[in-house]
Protein backbone atom coordinates (compact mmCIF):
# COMPACT_ATOMS: atom_id res chain seq x y z
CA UNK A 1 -162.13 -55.26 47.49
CA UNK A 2 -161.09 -58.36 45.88
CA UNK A 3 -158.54 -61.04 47.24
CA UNK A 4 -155.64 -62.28 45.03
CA UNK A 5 -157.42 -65.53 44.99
CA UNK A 6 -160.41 -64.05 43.93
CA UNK A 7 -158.51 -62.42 41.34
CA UNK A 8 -156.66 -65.61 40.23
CA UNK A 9 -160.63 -67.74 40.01
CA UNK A 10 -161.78 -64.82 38.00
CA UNK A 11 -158.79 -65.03 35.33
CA UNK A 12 -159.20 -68.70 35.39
CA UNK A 13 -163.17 -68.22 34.70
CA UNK A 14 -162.33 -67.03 32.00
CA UNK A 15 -159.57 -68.80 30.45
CA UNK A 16 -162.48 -71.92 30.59
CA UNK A 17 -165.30 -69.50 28.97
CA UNK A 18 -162.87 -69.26 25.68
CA UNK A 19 -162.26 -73.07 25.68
CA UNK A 20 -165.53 -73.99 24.43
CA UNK A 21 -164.49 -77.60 24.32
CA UNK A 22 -164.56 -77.76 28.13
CA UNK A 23 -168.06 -77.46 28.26
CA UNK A 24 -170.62 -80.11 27.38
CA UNK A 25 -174.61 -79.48 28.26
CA UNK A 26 -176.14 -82.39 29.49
CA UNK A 27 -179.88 -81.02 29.77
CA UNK A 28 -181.52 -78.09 29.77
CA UNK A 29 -185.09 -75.79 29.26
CA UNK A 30 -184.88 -72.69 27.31
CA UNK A 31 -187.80 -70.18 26.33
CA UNK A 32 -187.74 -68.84 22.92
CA UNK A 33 -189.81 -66.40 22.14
CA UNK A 34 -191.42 -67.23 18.37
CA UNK A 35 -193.38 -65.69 16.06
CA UNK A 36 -196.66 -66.87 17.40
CA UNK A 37 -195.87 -66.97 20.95
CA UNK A 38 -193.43 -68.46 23.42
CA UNK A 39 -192.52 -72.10 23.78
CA UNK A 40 -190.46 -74.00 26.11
CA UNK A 41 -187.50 -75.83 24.70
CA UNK A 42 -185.86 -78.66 26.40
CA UNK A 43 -182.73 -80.99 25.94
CA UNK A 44 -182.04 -84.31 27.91
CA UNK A 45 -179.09 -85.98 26.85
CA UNK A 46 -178.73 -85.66 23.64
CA UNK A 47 -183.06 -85.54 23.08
CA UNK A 48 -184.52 -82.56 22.10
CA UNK A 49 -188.18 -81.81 23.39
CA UNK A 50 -190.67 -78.57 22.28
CA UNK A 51 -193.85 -77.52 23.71
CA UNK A 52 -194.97 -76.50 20.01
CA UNK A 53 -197.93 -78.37 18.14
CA UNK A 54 -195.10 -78.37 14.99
CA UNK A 55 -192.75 -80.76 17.54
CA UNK A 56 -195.23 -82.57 18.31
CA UNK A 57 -196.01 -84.26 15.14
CA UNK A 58 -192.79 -83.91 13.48
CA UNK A 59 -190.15 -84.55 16.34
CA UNK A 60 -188.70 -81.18 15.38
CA UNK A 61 -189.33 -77.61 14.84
CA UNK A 62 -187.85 -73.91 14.22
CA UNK A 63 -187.38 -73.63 17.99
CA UNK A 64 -185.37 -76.53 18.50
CA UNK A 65 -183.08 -75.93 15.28
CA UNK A 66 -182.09 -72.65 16.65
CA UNK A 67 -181.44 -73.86 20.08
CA UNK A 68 -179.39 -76.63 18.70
CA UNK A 69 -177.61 -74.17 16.18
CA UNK A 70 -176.55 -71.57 19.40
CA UNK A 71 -175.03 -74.35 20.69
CA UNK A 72 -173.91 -77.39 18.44
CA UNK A 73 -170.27 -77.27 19.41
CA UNK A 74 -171.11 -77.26 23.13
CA UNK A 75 -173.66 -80.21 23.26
CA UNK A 76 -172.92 -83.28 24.68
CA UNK A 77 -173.67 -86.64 21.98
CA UNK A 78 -176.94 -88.65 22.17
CA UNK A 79 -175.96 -91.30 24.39
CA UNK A 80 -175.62 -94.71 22.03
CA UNK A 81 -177.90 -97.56 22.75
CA UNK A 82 -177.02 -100.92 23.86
CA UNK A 83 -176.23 -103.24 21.48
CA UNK A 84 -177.50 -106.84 22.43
């Protein structure tokens, strides 16, 4: 049996799951399942990292595009450098 201020946290959860904007991701590993196998996708801050041969000469791939397409409203900006 659930508590009123069980209740009341649950409503809330869910008011912030439909405000999108509330969320930022910071970092991250996903596995997505590709044609030719499974890789291991990773964000850090605004840097993208894939375990695929494809990432690792281009600095991108298919994994990494879809990744950042599921969720390009919800990640947070690469973090600016210093400027001298």
């Amino acid at each position: 049996m659930m508590d009123s201020s069980h209740i009341g946290k649950r409503e809330k959860a869910r008011r912030y799951a439909q405000e999108r904007d509330r969320f930022k991701f910071l970092n991250f590993q996903v596995a997505v399942r590709g044609d030719n196998g499974d890789y291991l996708v990773t964000y850090d801050h605004g840097k993208w990292y894939c375990n695929s041969e494809y990432f690792q000469k281009h600095g991108y791939d298919s994994h990494t595009m879809a990744v950042e397409e599921l969720l390009s409203d919800m990640l947070a900006k690469p973090e600016a450098e210093p400027q001298p």
